[in-house]
C-alpha atoms as a PDB file:
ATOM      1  CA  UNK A   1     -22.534  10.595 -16.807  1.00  0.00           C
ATOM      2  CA  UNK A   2     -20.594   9.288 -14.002  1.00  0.00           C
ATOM      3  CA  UNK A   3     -22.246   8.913 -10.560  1.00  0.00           C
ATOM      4  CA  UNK A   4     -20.579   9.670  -8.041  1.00  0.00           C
ATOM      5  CA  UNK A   5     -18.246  11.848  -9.564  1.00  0.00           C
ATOM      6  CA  UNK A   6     -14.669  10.981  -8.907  1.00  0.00           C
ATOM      7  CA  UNK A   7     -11.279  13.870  -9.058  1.00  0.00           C
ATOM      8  CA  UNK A   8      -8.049  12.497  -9.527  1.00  0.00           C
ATOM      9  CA  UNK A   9      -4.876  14.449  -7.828  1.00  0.00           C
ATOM     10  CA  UNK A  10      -2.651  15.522 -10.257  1.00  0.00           C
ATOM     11  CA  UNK A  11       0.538  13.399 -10.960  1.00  0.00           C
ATOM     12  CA  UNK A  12       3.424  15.311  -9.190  1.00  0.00           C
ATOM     13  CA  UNK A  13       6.335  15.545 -11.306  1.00  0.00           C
ATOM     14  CA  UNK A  14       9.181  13.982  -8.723  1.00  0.00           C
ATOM     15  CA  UNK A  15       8.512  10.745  -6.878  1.00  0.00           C
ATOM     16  CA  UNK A  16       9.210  10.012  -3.204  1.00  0.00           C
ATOM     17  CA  UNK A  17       8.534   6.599  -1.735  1.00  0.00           C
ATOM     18  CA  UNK A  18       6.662   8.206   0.928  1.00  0.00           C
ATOM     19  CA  UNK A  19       4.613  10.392  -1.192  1.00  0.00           C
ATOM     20  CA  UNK A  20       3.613   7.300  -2.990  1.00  0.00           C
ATOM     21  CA  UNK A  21       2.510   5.536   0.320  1.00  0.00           C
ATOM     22  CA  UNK A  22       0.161   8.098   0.669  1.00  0.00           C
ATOM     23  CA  UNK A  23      -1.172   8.089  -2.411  1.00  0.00           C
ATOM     24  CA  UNK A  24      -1.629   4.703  -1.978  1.00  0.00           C
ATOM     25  CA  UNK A  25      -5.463   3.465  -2.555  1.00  0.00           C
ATOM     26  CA  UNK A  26      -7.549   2.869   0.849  1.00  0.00           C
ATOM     27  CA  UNK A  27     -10.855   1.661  -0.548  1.00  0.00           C
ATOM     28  CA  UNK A  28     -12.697   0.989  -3.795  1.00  0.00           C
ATOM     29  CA  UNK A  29     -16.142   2.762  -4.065  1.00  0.00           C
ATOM     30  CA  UNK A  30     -18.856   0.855  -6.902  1.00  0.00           C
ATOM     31  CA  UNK A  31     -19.435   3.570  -8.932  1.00  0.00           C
ATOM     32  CA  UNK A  32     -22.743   3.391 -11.760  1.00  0.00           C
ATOM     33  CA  UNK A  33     -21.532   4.672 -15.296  1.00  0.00           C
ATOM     34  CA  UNK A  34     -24.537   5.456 -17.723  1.00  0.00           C
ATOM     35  CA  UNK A  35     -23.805   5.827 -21.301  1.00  0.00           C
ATOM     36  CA  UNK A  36     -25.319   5.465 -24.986  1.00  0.00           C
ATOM     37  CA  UNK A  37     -24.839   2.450 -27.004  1.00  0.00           C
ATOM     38  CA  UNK A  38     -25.877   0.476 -29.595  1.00  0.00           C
ATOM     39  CA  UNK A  39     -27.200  -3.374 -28.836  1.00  0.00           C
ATOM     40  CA  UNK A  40     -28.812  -5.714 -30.233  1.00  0.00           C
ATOM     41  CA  UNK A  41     -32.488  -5.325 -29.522  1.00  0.00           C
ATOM     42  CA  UNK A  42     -34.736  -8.449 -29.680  1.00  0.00           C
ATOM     43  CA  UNK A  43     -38.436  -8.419 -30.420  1.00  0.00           C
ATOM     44  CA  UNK A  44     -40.662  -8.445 -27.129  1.00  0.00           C
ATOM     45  CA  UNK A  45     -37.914  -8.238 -24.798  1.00  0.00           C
ATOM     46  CA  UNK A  46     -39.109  -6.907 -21.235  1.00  0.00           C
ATOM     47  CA  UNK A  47     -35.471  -5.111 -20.937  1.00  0.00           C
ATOM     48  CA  UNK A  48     -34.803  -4.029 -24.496  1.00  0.00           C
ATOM     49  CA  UNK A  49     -31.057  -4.584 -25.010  1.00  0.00           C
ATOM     50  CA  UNK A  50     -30.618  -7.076 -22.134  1.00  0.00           C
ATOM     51  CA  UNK A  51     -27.735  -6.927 -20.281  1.00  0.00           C
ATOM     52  CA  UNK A  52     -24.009  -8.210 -20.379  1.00  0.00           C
ATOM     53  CA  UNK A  53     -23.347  -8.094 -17.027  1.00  0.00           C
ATOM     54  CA  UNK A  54     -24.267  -9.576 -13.205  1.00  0.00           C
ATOM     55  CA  UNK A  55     -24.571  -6.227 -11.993  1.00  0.00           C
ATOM     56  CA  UNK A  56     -26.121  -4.548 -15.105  1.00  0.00           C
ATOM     57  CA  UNK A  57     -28.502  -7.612 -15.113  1.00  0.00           C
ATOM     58  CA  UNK A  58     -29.504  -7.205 -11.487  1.00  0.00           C
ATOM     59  CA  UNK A  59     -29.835  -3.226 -11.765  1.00  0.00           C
ATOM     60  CA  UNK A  60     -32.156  -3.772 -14.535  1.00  0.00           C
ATOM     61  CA  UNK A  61     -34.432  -6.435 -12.927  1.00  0.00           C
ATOM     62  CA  UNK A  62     -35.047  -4.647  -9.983  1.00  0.00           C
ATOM     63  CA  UNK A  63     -36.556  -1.452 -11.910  1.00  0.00           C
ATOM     64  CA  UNK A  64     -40.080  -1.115 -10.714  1.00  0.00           C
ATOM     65  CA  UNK A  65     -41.779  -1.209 -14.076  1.00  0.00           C
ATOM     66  CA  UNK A  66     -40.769  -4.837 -14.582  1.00  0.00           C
ATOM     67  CA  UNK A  67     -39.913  -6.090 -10.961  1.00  0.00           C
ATOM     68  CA  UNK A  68     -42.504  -8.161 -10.559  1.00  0.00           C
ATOM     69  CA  UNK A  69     -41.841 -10.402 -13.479  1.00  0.00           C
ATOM     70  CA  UNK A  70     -38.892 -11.378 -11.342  1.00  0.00           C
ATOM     71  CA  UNK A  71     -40.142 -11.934  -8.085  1.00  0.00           C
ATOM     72  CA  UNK A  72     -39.063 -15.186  -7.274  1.00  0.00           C
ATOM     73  CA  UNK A  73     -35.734 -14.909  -8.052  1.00  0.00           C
ATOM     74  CA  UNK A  74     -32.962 -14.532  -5.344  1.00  0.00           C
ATOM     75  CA  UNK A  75     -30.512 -12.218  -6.264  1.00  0.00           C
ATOM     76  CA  UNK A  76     -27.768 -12.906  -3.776  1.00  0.00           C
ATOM     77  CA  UNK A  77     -27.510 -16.231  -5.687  1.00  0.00           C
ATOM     78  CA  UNK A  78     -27.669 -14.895  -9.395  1.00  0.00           C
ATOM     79  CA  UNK A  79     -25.134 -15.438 -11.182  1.00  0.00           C
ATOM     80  CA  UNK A  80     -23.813 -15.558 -15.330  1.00  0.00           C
ATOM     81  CA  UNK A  81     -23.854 -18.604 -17.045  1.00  0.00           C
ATOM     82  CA  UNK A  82     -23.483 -19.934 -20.340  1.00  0.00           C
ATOM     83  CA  UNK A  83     -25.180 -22.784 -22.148  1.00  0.00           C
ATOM     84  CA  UNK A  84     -23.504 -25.866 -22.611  1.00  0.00           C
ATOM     85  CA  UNK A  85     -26.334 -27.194 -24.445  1.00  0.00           C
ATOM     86  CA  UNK A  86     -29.687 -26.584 -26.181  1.00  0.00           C
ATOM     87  CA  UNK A  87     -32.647 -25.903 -23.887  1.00  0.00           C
ATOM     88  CA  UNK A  88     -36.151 -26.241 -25.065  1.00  0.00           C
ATOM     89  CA  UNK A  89     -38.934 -24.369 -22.701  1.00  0.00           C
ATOM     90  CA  UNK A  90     -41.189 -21.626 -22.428  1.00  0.00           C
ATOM     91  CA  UNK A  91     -40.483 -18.233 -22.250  1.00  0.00           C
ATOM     92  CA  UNK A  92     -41.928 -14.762 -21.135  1.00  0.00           C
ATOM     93  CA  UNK A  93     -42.262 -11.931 -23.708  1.00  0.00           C
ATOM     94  CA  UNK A  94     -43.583  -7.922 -23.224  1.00  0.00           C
ATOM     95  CA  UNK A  95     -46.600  -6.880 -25.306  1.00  0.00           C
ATOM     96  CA  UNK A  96     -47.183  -3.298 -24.966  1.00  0.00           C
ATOM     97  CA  UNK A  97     -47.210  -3.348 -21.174  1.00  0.00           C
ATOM     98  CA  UNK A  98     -47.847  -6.838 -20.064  1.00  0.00           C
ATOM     99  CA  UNK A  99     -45.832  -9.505 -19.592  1.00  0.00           C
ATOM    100  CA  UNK A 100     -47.128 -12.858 -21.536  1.00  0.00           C
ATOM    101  CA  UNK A 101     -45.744 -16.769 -21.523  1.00  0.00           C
ATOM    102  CA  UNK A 102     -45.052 -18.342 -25.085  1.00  0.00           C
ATOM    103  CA  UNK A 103     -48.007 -21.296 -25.865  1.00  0.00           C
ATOM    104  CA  UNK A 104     -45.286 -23.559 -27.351  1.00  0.00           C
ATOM    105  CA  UNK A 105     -41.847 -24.620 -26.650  1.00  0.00           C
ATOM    106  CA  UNK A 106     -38.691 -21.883 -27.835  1.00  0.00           C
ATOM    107  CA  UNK A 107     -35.221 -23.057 -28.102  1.00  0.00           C
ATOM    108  CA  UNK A 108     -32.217 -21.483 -26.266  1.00  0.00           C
ATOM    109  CA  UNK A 109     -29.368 -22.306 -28.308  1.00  0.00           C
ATOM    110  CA  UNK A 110     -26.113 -23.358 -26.414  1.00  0.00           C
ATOM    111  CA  UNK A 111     -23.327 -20.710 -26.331  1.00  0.00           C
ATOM    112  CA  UNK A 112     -26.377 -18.173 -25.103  1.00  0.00           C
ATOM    113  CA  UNK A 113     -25.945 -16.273 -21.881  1.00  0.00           C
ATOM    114  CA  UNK A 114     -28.048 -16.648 -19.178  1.00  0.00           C
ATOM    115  CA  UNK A 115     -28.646 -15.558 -15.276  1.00  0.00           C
ATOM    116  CA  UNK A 116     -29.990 -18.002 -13.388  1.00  0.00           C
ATOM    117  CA  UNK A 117     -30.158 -18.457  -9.337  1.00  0.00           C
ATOM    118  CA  UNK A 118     -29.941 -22.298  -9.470  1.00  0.00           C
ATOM    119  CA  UNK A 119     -33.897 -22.313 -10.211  1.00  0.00           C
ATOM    120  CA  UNK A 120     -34.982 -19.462 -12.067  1.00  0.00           C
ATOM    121  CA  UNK A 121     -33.355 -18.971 -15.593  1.00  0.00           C
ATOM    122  CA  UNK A 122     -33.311 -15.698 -17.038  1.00  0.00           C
ATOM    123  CA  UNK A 123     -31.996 -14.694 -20.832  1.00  0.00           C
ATOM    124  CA  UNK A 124     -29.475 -12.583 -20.995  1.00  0.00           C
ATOM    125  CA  UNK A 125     -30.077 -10.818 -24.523  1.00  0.00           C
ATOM    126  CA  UNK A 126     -33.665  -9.812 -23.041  1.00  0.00           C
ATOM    127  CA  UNK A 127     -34.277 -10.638 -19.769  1.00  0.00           C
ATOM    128  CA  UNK A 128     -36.832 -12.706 -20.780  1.00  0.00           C
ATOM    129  CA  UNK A 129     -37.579 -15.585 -18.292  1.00  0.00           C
ATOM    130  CA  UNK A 130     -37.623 -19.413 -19.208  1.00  0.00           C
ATOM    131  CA  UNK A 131     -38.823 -21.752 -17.680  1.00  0.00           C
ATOM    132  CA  UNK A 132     -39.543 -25.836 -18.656  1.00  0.00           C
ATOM    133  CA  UNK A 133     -42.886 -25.607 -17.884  1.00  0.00           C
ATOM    134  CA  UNK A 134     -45.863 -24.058 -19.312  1.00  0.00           C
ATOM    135  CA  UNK A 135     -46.986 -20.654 -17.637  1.00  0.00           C
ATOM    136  CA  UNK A 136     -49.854 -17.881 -17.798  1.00  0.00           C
ATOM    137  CA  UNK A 137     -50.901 -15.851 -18.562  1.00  0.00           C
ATOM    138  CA  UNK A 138     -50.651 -16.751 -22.543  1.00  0.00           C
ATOM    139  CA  UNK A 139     -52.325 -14.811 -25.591  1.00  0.00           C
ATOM    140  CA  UNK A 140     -54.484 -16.428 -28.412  1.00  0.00           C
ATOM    141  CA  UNK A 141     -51.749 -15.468 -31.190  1.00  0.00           C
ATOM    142  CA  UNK A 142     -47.970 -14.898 -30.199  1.00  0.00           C
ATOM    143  CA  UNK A 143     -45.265 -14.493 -32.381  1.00  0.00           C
ATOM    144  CA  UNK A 144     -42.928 -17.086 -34.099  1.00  0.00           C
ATOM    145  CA  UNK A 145     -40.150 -18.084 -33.379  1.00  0.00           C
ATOM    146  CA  UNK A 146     -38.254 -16.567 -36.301  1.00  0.00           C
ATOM    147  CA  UNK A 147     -39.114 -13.550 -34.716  1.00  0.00           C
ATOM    148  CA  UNK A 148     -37.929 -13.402 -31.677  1.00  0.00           C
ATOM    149  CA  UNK A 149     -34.700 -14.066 -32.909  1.00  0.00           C
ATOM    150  CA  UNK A 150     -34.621 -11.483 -35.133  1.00  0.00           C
ATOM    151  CA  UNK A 151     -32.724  -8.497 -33.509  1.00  0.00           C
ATOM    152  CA  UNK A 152     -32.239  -4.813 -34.614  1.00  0.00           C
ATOM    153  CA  UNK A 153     -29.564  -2.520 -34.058  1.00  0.00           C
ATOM    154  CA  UNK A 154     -30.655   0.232 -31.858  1.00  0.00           C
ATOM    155  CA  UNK A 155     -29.092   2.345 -29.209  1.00  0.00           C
ATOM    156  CA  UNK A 156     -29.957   1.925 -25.712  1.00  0.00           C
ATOM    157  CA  UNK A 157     -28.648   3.089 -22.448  1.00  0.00           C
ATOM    158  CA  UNK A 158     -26.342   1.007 -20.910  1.00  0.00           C
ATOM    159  CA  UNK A 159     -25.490   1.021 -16.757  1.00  0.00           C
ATOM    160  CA  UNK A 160     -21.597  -0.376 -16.021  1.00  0.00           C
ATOM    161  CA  UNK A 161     -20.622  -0.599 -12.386  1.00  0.00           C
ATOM    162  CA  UNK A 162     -16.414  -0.178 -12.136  1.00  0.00           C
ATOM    163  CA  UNK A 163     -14.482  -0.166  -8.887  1.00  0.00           C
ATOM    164  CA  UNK A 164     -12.981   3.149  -8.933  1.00  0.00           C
ATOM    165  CA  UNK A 165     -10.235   3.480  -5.813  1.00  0.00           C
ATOM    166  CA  UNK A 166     -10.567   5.994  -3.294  1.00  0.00           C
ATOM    167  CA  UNK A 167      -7.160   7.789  -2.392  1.00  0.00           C
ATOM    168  CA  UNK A 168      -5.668   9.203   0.945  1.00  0.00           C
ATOM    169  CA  UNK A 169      -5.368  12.201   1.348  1.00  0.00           C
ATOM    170  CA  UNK A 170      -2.186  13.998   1.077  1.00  0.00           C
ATOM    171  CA  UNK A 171      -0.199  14.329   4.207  1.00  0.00           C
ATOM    172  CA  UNK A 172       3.270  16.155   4.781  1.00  0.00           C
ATOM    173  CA  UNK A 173       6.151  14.401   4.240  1.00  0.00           C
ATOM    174  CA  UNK A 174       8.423  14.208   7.573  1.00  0.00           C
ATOM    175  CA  UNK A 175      11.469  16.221   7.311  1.00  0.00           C
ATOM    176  CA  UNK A 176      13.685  13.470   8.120  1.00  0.00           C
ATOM    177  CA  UNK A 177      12.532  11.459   5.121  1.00  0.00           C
ATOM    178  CA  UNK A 178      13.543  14.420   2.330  1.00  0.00           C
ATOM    179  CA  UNK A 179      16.994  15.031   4.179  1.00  0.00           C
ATOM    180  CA  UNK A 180      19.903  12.820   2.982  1.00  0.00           C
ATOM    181  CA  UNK A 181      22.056  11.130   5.906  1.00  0.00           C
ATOM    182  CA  UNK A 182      25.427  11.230   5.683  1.00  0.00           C
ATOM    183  CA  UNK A 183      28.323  10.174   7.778  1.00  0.00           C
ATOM    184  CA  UNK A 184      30.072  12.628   9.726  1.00  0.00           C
ATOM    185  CA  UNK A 185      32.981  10.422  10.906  1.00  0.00           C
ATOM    186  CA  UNK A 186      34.512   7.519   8.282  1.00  0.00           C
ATOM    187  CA  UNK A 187      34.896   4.216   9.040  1.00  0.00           C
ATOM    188  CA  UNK A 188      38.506   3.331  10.716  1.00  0.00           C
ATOM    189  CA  UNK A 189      39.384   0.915   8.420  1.00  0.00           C
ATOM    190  CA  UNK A 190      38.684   0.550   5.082  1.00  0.00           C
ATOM    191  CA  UNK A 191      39.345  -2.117   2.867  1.00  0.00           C
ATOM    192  CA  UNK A 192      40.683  -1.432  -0.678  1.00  0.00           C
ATOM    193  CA  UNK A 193      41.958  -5.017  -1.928  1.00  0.00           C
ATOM    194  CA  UNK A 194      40.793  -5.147  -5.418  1.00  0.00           C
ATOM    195  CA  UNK A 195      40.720  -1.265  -5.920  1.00  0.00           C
ATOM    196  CA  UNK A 196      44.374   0.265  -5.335  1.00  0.00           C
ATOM    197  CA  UNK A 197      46.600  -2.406  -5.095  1.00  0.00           C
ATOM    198  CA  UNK A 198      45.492  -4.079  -1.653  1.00  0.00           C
ATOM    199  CA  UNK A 199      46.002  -2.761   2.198  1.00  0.00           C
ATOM    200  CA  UNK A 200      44.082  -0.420   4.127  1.00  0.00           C
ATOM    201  CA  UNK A 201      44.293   3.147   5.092  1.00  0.00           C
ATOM    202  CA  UNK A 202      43.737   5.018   7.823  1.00  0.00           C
ATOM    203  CA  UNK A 203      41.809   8.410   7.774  1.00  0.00           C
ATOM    204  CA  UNK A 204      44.183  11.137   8.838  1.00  0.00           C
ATOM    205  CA  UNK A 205      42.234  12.728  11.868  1.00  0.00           C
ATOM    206  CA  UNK A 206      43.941  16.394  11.905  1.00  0.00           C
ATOM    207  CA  UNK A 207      45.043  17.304  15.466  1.00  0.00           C
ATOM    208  CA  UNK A 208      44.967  20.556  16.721  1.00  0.00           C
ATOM    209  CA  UNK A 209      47.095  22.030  19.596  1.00  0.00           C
ATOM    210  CA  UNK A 210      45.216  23.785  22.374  1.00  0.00           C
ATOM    211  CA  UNK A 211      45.260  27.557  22.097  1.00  0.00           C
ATOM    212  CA  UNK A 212      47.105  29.680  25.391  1.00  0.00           C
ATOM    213  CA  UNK A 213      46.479  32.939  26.102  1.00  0.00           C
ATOM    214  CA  UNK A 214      48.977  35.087  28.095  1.00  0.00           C
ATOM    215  CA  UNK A 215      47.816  37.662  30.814  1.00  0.00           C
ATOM    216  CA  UNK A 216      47.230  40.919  29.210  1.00  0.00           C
ATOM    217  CA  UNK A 217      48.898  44.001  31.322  1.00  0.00           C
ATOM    218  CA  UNK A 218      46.044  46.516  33.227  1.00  0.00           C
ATOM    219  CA  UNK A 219      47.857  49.128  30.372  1.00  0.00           C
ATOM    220  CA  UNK A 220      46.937  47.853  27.386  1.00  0.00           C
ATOM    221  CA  UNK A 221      44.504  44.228  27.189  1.00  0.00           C
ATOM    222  CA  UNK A 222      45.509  43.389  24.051  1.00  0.00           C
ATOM    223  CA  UNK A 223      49.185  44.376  24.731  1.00  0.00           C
ATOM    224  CA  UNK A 224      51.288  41.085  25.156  1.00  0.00           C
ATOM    225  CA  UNK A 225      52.595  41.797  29.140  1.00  0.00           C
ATOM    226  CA  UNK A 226      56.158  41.182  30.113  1.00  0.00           C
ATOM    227  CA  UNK A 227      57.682  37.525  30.298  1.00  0.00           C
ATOM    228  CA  UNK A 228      56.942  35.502  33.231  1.00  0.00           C
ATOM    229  CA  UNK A 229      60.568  33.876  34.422  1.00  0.00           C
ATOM    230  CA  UNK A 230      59.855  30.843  36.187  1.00  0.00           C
ATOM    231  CA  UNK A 231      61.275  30.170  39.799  1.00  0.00           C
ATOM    232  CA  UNK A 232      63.328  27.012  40.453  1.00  0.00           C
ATOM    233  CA  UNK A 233      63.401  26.056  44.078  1.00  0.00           C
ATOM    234  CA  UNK A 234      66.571  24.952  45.461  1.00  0.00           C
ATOM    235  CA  UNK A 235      67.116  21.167  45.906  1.00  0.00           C
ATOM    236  CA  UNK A 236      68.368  19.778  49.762  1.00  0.00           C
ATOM    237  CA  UNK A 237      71.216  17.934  48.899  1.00  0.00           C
ATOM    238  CA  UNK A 238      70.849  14.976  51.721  1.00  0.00           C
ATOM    239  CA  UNK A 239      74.932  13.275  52.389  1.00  0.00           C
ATOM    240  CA  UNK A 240      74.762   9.361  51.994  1.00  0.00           C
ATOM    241  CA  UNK A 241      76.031   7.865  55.640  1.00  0.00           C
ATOM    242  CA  UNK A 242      79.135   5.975  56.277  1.00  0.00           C
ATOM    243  CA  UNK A 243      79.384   2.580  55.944  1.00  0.00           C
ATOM    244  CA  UNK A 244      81.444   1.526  58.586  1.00  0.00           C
ATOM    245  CA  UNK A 245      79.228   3.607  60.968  1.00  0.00           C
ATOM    246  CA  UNK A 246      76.366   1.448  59.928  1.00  0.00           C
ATOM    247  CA  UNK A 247      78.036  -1.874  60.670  1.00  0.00           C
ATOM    248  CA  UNK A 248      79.353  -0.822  63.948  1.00  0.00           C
ATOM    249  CA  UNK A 249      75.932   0.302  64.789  1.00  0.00           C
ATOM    250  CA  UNK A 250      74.295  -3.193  63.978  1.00  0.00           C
ATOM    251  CA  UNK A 251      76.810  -5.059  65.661  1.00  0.00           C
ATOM    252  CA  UNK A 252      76.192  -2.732  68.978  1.00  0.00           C
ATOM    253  CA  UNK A 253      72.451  -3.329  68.555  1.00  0.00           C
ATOM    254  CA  UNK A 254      72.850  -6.741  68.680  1.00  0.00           C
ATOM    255  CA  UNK A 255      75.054  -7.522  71.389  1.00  0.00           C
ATOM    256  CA  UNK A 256      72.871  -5.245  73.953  1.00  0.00           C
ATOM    257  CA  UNK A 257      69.914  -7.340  72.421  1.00  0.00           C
ATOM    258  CA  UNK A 258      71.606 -10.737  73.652  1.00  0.00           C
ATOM    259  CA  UNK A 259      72.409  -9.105  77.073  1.00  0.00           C
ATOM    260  CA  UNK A 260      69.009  -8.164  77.716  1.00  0.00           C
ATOM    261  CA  UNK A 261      67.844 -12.500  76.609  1.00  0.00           C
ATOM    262  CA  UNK A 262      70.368 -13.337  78.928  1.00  0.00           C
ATOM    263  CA  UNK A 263      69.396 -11.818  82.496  1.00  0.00           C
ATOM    264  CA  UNK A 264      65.552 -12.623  81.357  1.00  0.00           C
END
């Protein structure tokens, strides 16, 4: 059973880079998986089965039939441990449907898991608690210690907790991105040492000569009309003056010139 349930979009057969942007997880949602399995169940555990992980551990303590037995224990702190060494102490054990403390010491073997908050040590095959020193309420015969360590196969139901990622949704891809861009004019020059022998080339840019259109007659529009002779106008031919004139006249110019600086 999976809680909440979760759809994944089907896998689209061509990728685009900005398809896969928006496919692209936004979040992760904890998501509680309940299944069948088969543990190893210990005699006179208060969680039969135990648990195997921080989460499963801390869903499991904090069931009302069996919260209480944890009530001093700070679960923002819990975390998963293992021992590094043997640890003798007293632990808690269910009969029926009370929780009792062992009369004499139990040993937790090093390699065992365990949760513990920094002060409160709970086993992780059970969720029995330990502690170091002795605790009530006890009961005039409890079981050895070759018994609770005697498990039994059995199958139990099992809580996970994976991060399952929570995808956009799909949005239209922008036109732009889906049309191919392609140069309408070529580059000038273009190298092509290496490829044909060295040099460049030029693109030949094909030039087209403007299109005229003569005046169609008021007979026929599409008719060409007669030709159109053009009129030269006539050129003023303009005779070059003598040269001996032009000296004379200088030479006259001058001399009335020095007159007139003479009387002044």
């Amino acid at each position: 059973m999976l809680t909440p349930a979760v759809v994944s979009p089907h896998r689209l057969a061509w990728h685009h880079p900005q398809i896969e942007r928006h496919l692209a997880p936004v979040a992760y949602v904890t998501t509680m998986v309940v299944k069948d399995a088969k543990r190893k169940v210990y005699p006179y555990s208060i969680v039969p089965g135990g648990a195997e992980t921080l989460l499963e551990a801390k869903h499991a303590i904090t069931d009302p039939a069996v919260k209480a037995n944890y009530a001093n224990v700070n679960l923002a702190q819990l975390r998963q441990v293992k021992l590094t060494e043997n640890l003798s102490g007293y632990v808690s054990y269910r009969w029926g449907e009370k929780i009792y403390w062992t009369k004499k010491r139990l040993t937790l073997k090093a390699g065992e898991t365990v949760f513990t908050d920094g002060t409160n040590i709970i086993r992780g095959r059970c969720l029995n608690c330990y502690s170091a020193l002795p605790m009530m309420p006890t009961r005039p015969s409890e079981p050895t210690e070759v018994v609770f360590n005697a498990p039994t196969e059995m199958p139990v139901t099992v809580y996970s907790f994976p991060k399952l990622p929570v995808l956009a949704p799909e949005l239209p891809i922008p036109p732009g991105e889906l049309t191919p861009i392609v140069p309408t004019i070529l580059p000038a020059v273009v190298s092509t040492v290496g490829k044909t022998g060295g040099g460049f080339w030029f693109p030949i840019i094909p030039i087209i000569p403007p299109i005229h259109h003569r005046p169609s007659g008021p007979s026929s529009p599409t008719s060409p009309g007669p030709p159109v002779t053009s009129v030269i106008p006539p050129v003023a031919i303009v005779p070059e003056p003598n040269l001996a004139w032009l000296l004379l006249s200088g030479f006259l110019a001058m001399a009335v010139a020095h007159g007139l600086r003479r009387r002044a």
